[in-house]
Protein backbone atom coordinates (compact mmCIF):
# COMPACT_ATOMS: atom_id res chain seq x y z
CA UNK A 1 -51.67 -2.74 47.85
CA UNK A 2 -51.67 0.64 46.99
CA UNK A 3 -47.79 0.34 46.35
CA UNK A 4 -47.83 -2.57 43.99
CA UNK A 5 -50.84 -0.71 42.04
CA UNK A 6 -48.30 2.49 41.43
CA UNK A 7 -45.87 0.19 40.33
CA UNK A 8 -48.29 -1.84 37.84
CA UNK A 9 -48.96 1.99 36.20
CA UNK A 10 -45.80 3.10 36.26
CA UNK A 11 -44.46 0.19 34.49
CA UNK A 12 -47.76 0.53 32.26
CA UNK A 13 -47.06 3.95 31.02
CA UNK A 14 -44.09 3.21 29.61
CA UNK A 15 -44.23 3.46 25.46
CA UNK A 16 -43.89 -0.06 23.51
CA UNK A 17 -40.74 0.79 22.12
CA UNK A 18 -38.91 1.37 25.59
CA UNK A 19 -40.32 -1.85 26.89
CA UNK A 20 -39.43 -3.72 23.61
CA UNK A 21 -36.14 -2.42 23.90
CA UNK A 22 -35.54 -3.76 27.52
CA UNK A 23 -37.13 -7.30 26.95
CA UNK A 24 -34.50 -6.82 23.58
CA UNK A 25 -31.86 -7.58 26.00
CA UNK A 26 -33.45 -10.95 27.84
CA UNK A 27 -33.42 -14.55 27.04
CA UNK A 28 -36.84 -15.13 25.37
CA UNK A 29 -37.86 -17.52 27.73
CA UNK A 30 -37.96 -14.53 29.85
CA UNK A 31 -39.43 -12.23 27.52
CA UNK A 32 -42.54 -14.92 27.14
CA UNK A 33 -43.48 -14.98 30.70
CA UNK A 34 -44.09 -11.18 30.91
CA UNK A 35 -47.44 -12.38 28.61
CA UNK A 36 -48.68 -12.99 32.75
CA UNK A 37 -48.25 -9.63 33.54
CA UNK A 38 -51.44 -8.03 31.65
CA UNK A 39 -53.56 -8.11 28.51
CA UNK A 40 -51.33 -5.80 26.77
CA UNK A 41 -48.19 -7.42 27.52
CA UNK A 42 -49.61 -10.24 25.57
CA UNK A 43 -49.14 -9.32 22.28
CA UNK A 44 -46.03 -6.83 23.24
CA UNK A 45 -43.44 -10.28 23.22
CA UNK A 46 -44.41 -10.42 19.85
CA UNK A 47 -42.78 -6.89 18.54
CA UNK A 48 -39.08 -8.00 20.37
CA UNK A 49 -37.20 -8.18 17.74
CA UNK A 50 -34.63 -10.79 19.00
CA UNK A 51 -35.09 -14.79 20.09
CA UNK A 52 -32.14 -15.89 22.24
CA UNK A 53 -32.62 -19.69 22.94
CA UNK A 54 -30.10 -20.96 25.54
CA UNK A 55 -30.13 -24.06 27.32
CA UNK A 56 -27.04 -25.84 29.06
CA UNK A 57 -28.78 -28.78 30.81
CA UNK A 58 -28.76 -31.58 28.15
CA UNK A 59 -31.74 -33.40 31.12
CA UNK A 60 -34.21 -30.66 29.89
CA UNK A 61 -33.41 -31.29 26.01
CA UNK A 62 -37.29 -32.60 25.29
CA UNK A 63 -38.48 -29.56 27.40
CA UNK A 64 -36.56 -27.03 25.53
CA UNK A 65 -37.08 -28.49 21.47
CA UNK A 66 -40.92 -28.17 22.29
CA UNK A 67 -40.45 -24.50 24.35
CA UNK A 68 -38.32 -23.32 20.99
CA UNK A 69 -40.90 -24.97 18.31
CA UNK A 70 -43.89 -23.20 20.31
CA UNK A 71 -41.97 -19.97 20.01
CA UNK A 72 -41.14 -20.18 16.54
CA UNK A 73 -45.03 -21.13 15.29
CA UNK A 74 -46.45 -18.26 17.60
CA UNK A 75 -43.83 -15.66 15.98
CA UNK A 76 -44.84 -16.98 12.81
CA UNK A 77 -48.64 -16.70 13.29
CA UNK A 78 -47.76 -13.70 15.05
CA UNK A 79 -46.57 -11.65 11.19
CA UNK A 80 -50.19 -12.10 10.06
CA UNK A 81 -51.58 -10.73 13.10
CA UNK A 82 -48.91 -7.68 13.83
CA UNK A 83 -46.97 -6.14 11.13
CA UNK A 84 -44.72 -4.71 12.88
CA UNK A 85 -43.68 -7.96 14.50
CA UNK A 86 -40.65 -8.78 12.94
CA UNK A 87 -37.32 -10.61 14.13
CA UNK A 88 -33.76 -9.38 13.33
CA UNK A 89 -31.61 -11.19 15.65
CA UNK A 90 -31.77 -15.15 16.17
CA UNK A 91 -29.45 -16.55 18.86
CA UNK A 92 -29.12 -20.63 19.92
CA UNK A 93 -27.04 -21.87 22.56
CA UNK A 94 -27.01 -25.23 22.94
CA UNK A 95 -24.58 -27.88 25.53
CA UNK A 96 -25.80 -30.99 23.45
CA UNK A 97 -26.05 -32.32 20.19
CA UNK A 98 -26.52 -35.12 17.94
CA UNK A 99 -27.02 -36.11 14.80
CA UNK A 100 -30.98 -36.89 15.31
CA UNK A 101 -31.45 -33.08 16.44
CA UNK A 102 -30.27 -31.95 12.51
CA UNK A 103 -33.44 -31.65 11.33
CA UNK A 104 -34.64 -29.39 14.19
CA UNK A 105 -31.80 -27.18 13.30
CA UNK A 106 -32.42 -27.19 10.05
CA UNK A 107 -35.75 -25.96 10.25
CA UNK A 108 -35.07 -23.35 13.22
CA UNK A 109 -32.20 -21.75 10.79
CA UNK A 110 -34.61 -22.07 8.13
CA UNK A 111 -36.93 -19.54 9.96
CA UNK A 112 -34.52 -17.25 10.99
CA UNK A 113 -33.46 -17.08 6.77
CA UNK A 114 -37.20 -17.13 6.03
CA UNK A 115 -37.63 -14.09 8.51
CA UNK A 116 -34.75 -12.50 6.63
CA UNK A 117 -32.97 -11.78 9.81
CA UNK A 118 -29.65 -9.55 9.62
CA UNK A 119 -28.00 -11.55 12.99
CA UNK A 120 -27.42 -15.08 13.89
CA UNK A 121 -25.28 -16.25 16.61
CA UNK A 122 -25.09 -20.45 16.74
CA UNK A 123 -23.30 -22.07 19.71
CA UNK A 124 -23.38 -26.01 19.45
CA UNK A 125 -22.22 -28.75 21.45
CA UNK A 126 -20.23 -31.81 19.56
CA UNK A 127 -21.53 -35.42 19.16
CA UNK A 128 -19.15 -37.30 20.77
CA UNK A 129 -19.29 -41.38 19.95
CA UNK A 130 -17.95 -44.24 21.86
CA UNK A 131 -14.53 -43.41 21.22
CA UNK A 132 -15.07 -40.14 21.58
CA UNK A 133 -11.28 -38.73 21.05
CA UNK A 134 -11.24 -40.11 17.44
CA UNK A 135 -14.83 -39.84 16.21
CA UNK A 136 -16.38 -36.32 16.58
CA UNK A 137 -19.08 -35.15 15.26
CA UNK A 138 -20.39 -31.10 14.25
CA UNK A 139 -23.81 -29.63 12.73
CA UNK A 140 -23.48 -28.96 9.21
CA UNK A 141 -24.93 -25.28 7.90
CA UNK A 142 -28.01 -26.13 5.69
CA UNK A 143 -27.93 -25.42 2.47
CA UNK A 144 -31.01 -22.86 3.15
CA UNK A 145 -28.64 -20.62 5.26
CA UNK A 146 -25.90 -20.66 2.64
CA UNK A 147 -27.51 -19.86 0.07
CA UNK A 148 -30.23 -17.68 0.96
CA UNK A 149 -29.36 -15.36 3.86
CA UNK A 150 -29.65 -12.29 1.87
CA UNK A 151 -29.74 -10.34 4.58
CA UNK A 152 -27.54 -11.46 7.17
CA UNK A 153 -25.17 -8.93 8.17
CA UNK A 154 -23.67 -10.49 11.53
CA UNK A 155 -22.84 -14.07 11.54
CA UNK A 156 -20.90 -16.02 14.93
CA UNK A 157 -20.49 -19.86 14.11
CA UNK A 158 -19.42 -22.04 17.57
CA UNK A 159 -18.30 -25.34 17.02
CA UNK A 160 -19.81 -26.41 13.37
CA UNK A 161 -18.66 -27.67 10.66
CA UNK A 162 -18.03 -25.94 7.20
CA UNK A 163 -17.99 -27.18 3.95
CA UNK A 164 -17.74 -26.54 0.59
CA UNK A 165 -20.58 -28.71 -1.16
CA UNK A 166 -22.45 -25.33 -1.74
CA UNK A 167 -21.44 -21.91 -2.57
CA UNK A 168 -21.83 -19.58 -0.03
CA UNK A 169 -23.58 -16.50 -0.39
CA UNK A 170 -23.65 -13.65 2.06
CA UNK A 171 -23.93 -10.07 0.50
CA UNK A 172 -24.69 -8.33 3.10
CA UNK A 173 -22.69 -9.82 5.89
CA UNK A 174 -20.19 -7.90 7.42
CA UNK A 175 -18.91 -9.18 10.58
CA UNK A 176 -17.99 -12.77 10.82
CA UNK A 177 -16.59 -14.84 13.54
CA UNK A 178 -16.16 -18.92 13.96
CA UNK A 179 -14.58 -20.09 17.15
CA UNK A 180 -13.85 -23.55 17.38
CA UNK A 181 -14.85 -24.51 13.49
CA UNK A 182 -14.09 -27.19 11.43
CA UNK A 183 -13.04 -27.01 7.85
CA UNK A 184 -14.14 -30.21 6.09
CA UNK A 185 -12.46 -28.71 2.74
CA UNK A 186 -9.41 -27.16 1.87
CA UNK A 187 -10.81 -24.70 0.16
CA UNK A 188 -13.81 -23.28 2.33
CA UNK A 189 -12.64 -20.24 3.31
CA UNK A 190 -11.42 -19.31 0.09
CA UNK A 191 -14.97 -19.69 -1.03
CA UNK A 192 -16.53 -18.28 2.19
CA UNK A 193 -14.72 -15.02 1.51
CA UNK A 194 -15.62 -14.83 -1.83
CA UNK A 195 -19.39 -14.98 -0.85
CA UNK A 196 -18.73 -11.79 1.49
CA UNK A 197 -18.06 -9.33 -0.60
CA UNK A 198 -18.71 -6.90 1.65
CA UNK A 199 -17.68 -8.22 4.64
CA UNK A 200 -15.67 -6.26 6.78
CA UNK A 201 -14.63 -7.78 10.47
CA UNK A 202 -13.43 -11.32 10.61
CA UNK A 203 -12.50 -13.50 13.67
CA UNK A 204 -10.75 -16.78 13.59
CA UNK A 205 -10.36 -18.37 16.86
CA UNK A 206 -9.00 -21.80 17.64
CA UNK A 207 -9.84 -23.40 14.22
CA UNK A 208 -10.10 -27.40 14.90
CA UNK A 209 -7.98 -29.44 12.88
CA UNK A 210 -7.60 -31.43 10.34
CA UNK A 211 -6.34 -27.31 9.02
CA UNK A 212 -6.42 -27.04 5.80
CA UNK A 213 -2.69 -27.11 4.29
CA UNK A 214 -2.41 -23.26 3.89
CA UNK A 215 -4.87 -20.41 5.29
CA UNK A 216 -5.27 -17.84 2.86
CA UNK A 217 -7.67 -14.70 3.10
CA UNK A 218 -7.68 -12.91 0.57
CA UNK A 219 -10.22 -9.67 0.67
CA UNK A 220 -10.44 -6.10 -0.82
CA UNK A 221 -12.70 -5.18 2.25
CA UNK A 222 -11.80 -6.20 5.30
CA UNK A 223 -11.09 -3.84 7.67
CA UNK A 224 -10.55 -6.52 10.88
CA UNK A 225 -8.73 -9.56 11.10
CA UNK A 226 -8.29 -11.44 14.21
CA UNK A 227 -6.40 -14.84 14.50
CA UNK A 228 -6.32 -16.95 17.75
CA UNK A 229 -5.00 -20.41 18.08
CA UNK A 230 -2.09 -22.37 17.08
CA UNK A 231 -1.58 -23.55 13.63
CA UNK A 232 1.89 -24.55 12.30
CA UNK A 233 0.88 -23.72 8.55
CA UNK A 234 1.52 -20.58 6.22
CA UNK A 235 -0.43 -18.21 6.25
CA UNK A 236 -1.19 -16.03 3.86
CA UNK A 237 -2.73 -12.30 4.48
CA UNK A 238 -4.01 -10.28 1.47
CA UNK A 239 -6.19 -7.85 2.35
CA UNK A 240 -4.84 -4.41 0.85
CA UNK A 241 -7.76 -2.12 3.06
CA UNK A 242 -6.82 -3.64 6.23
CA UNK A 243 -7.04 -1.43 9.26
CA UNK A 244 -6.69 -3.64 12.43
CA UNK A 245 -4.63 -7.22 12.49
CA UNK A 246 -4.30 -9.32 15.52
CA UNK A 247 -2.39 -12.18 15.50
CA UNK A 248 -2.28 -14.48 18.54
CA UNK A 249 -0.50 -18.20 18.79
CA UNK A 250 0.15 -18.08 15.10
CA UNK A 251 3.75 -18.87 13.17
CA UNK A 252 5.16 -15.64 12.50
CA UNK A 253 7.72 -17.12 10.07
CA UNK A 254 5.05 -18.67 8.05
CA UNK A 255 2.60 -15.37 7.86
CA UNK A 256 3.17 -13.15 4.89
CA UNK A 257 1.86 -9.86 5.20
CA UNK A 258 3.05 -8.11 3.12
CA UNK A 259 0.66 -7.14 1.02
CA UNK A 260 -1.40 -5.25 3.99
CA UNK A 261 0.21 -1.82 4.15
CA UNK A 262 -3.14 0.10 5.40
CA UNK A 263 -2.66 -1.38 9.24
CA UNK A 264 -2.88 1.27 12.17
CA UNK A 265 -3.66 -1.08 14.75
CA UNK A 266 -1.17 -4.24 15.11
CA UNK A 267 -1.60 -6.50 18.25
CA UNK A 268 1.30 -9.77 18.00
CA UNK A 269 1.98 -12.47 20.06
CA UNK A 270 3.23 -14.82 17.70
CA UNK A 271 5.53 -18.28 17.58
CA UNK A 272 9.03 -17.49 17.20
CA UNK A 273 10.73 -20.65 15.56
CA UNK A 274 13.74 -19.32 13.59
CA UNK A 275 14.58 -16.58 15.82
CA UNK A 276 16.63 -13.93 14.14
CA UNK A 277 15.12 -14.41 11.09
CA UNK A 278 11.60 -14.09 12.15
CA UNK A 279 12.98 -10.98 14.27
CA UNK A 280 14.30 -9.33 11.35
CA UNK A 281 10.96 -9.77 9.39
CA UNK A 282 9.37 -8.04 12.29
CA UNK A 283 11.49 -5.21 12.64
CA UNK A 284 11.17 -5.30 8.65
CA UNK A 285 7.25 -5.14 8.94
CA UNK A 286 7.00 -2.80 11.56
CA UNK A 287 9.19 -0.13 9.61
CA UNK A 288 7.43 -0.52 6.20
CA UNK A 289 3.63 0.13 7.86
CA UNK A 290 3.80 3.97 6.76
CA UNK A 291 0.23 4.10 8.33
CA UNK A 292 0.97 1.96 11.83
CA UNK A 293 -0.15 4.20 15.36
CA UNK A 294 -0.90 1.30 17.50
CA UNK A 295 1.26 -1.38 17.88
CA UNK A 296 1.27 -4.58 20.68
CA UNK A 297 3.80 -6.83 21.16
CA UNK A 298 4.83 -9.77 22.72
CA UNK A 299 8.17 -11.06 22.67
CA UNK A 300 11.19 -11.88 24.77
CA UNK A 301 13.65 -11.49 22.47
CA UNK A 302 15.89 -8.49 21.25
CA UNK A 303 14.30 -6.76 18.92
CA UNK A 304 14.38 -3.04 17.43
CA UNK A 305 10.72 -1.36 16.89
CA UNK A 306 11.52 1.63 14.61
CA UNK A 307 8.42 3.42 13.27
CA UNK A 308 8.25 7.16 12.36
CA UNK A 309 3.94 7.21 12.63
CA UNK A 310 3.89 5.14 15.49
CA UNK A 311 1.58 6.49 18.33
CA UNK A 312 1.27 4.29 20.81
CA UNK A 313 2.84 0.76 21.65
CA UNK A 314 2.61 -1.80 24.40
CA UNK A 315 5.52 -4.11 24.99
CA UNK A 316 5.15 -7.38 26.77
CA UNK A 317 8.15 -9.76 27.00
CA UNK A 318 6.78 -13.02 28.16
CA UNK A 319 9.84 -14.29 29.94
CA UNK A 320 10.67 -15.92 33.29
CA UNK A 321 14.45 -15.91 32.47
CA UNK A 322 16.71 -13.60 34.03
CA UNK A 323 18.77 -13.69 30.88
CA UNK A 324 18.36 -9.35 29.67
CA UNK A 325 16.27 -8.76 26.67
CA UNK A 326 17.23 -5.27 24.73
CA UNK A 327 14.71 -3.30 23.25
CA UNK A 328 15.39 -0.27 21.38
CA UNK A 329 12.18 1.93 20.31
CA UNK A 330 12.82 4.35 17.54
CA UNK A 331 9.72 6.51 17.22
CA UNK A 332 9.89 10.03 17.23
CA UNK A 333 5.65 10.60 17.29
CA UNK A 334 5.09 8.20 20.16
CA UNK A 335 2.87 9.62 22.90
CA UNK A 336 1.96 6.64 24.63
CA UNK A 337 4.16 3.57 25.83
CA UNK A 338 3.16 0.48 28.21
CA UNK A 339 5.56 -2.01 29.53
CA UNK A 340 4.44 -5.48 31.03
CA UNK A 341 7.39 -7.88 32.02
CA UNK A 342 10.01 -8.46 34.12
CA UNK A 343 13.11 -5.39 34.96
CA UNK A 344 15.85 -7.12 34.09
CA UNK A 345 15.53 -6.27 30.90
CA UNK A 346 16.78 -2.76 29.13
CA UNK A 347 13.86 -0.55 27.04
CA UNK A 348 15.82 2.34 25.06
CA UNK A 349 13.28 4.93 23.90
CA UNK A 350 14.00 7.77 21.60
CA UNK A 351 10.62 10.55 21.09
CA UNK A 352 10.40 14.08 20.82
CA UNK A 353 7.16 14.03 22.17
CA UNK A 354 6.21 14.10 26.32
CA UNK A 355 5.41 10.69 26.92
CA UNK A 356 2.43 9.06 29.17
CA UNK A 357 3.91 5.86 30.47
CA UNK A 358 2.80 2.48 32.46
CA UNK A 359 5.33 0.11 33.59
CA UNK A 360 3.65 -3.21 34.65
CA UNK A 361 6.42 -5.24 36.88
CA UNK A 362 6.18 -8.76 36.80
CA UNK A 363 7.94 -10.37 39.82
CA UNK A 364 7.81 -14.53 39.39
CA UNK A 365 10.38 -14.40 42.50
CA UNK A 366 9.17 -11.54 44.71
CA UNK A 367 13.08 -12.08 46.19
CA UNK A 368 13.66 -8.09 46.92
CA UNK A 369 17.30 -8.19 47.18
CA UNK A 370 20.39 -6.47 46.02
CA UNK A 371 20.54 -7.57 42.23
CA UNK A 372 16.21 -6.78 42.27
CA UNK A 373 17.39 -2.79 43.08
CA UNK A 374 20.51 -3.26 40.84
CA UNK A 375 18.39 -4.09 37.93
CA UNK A 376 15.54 -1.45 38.69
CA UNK A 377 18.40 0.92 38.49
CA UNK A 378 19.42 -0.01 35.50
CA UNK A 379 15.96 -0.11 34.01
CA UNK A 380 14.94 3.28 35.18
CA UNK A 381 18.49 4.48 34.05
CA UNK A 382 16.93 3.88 30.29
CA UNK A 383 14.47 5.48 30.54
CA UNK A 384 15.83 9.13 29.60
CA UNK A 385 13.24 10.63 27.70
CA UNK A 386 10.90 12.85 28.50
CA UNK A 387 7.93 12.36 30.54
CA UNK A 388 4.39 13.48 31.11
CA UNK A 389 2.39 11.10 33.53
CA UNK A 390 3.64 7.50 34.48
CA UNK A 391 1.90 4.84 36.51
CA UNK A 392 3.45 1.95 38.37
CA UNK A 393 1.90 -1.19 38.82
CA UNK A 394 3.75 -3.41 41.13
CA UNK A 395 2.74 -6.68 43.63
CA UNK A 396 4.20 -4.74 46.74
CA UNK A 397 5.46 -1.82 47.92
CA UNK A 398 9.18 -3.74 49.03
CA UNK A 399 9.76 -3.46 45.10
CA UNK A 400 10.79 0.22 45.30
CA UNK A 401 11.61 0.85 48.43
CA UNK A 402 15.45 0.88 48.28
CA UNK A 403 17.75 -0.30 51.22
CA UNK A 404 19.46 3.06 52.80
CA UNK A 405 22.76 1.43 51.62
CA UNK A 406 22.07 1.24 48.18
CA UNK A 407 21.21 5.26 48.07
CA UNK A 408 24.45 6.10 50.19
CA UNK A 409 26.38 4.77 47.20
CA UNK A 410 23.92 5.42 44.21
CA UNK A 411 23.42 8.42 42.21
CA UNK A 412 19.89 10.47 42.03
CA UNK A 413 17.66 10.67 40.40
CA UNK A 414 17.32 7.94 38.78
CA UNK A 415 14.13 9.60 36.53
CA UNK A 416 12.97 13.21 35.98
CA UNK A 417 9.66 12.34 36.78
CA UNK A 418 7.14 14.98 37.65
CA UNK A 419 3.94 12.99 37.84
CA UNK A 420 3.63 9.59 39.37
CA UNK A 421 0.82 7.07 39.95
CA UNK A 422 1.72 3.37 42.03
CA UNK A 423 -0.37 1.16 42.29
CA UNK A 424 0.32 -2.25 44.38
CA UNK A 425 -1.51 -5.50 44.45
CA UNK A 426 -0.67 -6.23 48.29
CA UNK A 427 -1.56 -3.85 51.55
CA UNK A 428 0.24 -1.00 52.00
CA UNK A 429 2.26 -1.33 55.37
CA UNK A 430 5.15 1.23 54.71
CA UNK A 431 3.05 4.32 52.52
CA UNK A 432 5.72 6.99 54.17
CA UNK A 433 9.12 4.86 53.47
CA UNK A 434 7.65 4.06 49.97
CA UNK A 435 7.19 7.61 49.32
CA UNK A 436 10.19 8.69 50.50
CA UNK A 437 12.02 6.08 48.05
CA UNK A 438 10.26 7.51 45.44
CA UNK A 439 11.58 11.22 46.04
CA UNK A 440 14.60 9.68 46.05
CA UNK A 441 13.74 8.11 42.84
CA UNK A 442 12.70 11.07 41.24
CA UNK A 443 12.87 14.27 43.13
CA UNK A 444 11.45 16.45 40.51
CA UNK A 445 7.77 14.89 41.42
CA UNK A 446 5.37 17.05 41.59
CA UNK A 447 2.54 14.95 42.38
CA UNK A 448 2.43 11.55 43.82
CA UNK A 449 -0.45 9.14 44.27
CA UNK A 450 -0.46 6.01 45.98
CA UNK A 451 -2.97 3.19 45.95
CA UNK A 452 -4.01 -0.15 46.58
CA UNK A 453 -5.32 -1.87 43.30
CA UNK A 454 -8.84 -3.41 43.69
């Protein structure tokens, strides 16, 4: 007994604010049942700042509507009672929906606007009718949210519907983000941009057709622009202020970027349709970014990355063909280069700088024979600038151990390599043979570590 009572006034000396903060970070369902704990935790539910609803049993629907009205009139009654109760954040998760359940949403997002809150995170379901994979139905935003959330200043959208009937109005919002949205109108986002004017972060992920028949954002303040999903329409990027652009499943031949010459951080994996031309754009693009120091790419065709600002850039060519893909990187302030993809392919780097470097090898075959060590040769053979610290990542150690043959008849090095990390995804059965091939690889090492990859 006299344990649990040290506990009860340890916990109790804690200030409100620290305990607000922790229940901050709980689903409010959880926050409500500390009101058992003692007299003063009664009243302390009522200065958390956040209500996160979540329920993913559709069985319990009746149960949760009355648990989230309850809240919502006790929060309410609760302003006139505390002043410093006050909610910023309102979060709703929901596995279910239907058209009958509008007017509870309604008036839930009505009391989050009411309550000026700055977040709102909404994560619906779809109505689904008898044929379900023609006629689909999404929540509408009421007009209250549109027009009125003054004060919103993060806004995530799951699985709703967007229209147009309204003008929307968000001056304060400045992170946006709708995953699996609808556009009922051509022109929505047009219209949702120009009711951000300060809005700076923007995620579009897996947009739900019918797509409207061309994207186009168009901002003077967006900083962050993120694109997921495929949609086989033009796309059209003007946002002069840009910073960060990620571009993922999209048409690269239809995108036009040209107007976005402020981007330091450039993540593509894009669909190439007319090869060489969309290549030559690219290489284009990348050259003309005077202010580009991180670039990702994914792509399995040739292609020449030539960049004089360039800092940093991850390659990935997404290829199971043994056909070679040529590379050539022309950047003479790169300090920091990854490689994910197969080694048959040949990666020609030109820096002045010492480079940190991490080669990722994907093996589809895992077939370890003559023509695998033939084109590891090859690839390391490339690889002729200078180096600081390079990691390995490979699925076993048989990758680099090379047959006694093969050295008898094979120049060395291969690399000037002075410090070396390998990791391997399977158990390490031959550590001492592996780092013997690796001296042979490179017998400038210095230091050598070798380890098994959680």
């Amino acid at each position: 007994m006299m344990v649990e009572e040290d506990e009860e006034d340890r916990i109790s000396k804690l200030p409100d604010a620290i305990i607000v903060h922790i229940l901050s970070f709980l689903p409010t369902k959880d926050v409500v049942r500390t009101c058992l704990i003692s007299n003063r935790w009664k009243l302390i539910w009522y200065l958390v700042p956040k209500l996160s609803f979540s329920n993913t049993e559709s069985h319990f629907r009746e149960e949760f509507f009355n648990f989230v009205e309850k809240c919502l009139e006790h929060r309410e009654r609760g302003k006139h009672i505390i002043p410093e109760s006050t909610v910023t954040s309102f979060e709703l998760q929901m596995e279910f929906y239907e058209t009958s359940l509008v007017g509870c949403l309604d008036k839930w997002l009505t009391f989050a606007v009411d309550n000026k809150v700055q977040e709102i995170k909404l994560c619906l379901a779809v109505e689904r009718c008898k044929n379900y994979l023609i006629h689909v139905k999404y929540y509408s935003l009421p007009k209250t949210l549109v027009l009125k959330a003054t004060y919103l200043t993060i806004l995530e959208l799951n699985k709703v519907e967007l229209d147009s009937r309204y003008s929307f109005s968000f001056p304060s919002l400045k992170s946006l983000s709708l995953r699996l949205v609808q556009f009922a109108d051509n022109d929505v986002l047009d219209k949702l941009l120009l009711g951000s004017p300060s809005l700076e972060n923007l995620k579009l992920c897996h947009l739900l057709p019918p797509y409207p028949h061309q994207l186009h954002i168009h901002s003077s303040t967006l900083k962050f622009l993120q694109i997921k999903g495929y949609m086989d329409i033009p796309l059209q990027i003007e946002v002069i202020n840009l910073e960060t652009l990620e571009l993922h499943g999209v048409s690269f031949e239809e995108t036009n970027l040209l107007v976005c010459k402020a981007i330091r951080n450039l993540f593509l994996n894009c669909v190439w349709h007319t090869k060489e031309m969309a290549l030559s754009s690219l290489e284009y693009l990348i050259s003309n970014l005077h202010q580009l120091e991180n670039l990702t790419l994914c792509s399995s065709k040739h292609v020449k990355i030539s960049n004089p600002h360039l800092k940093s850039l991850k390659l990935r060519v997404n290829s199971i063909s043994k056909d070679e893909t040529r590379v050539i990187i022309e950047a003479p302030k790169l300090v920091s280069f990854c490689y994910e993809g197969n080694i048959n392919h040949s990666i020609s780097i030109e820096s002045s700088n010492l480079l940190n470097g991490k080669f990722i090898f994907v093996d589809y075959y895992k077939n370890y024979d003559a023509n695998w060590f033939i084109d590891m040769m090859s690839f390391m053979a490339n690889l002729d600038c200078s180096w600081n610290i390079v990691s390995l990542h490979i699925d076993s150690e048989k990758a680099l151990i090379f047959p006694e043959k093969m050295k008898k008849i094979c120049r060395s090095p291969l690399v000037n390599w002075e410090h070396l990390r390998v990791f391997t995804t399977c158990k390490l059965e031959r550590e001492s043979d592996l780092r013997d091939a690796l001296l042979w690889i490179s017998p400038s090492l210095k230091r050598l570590s070798i380890m098994e990859k959680a």
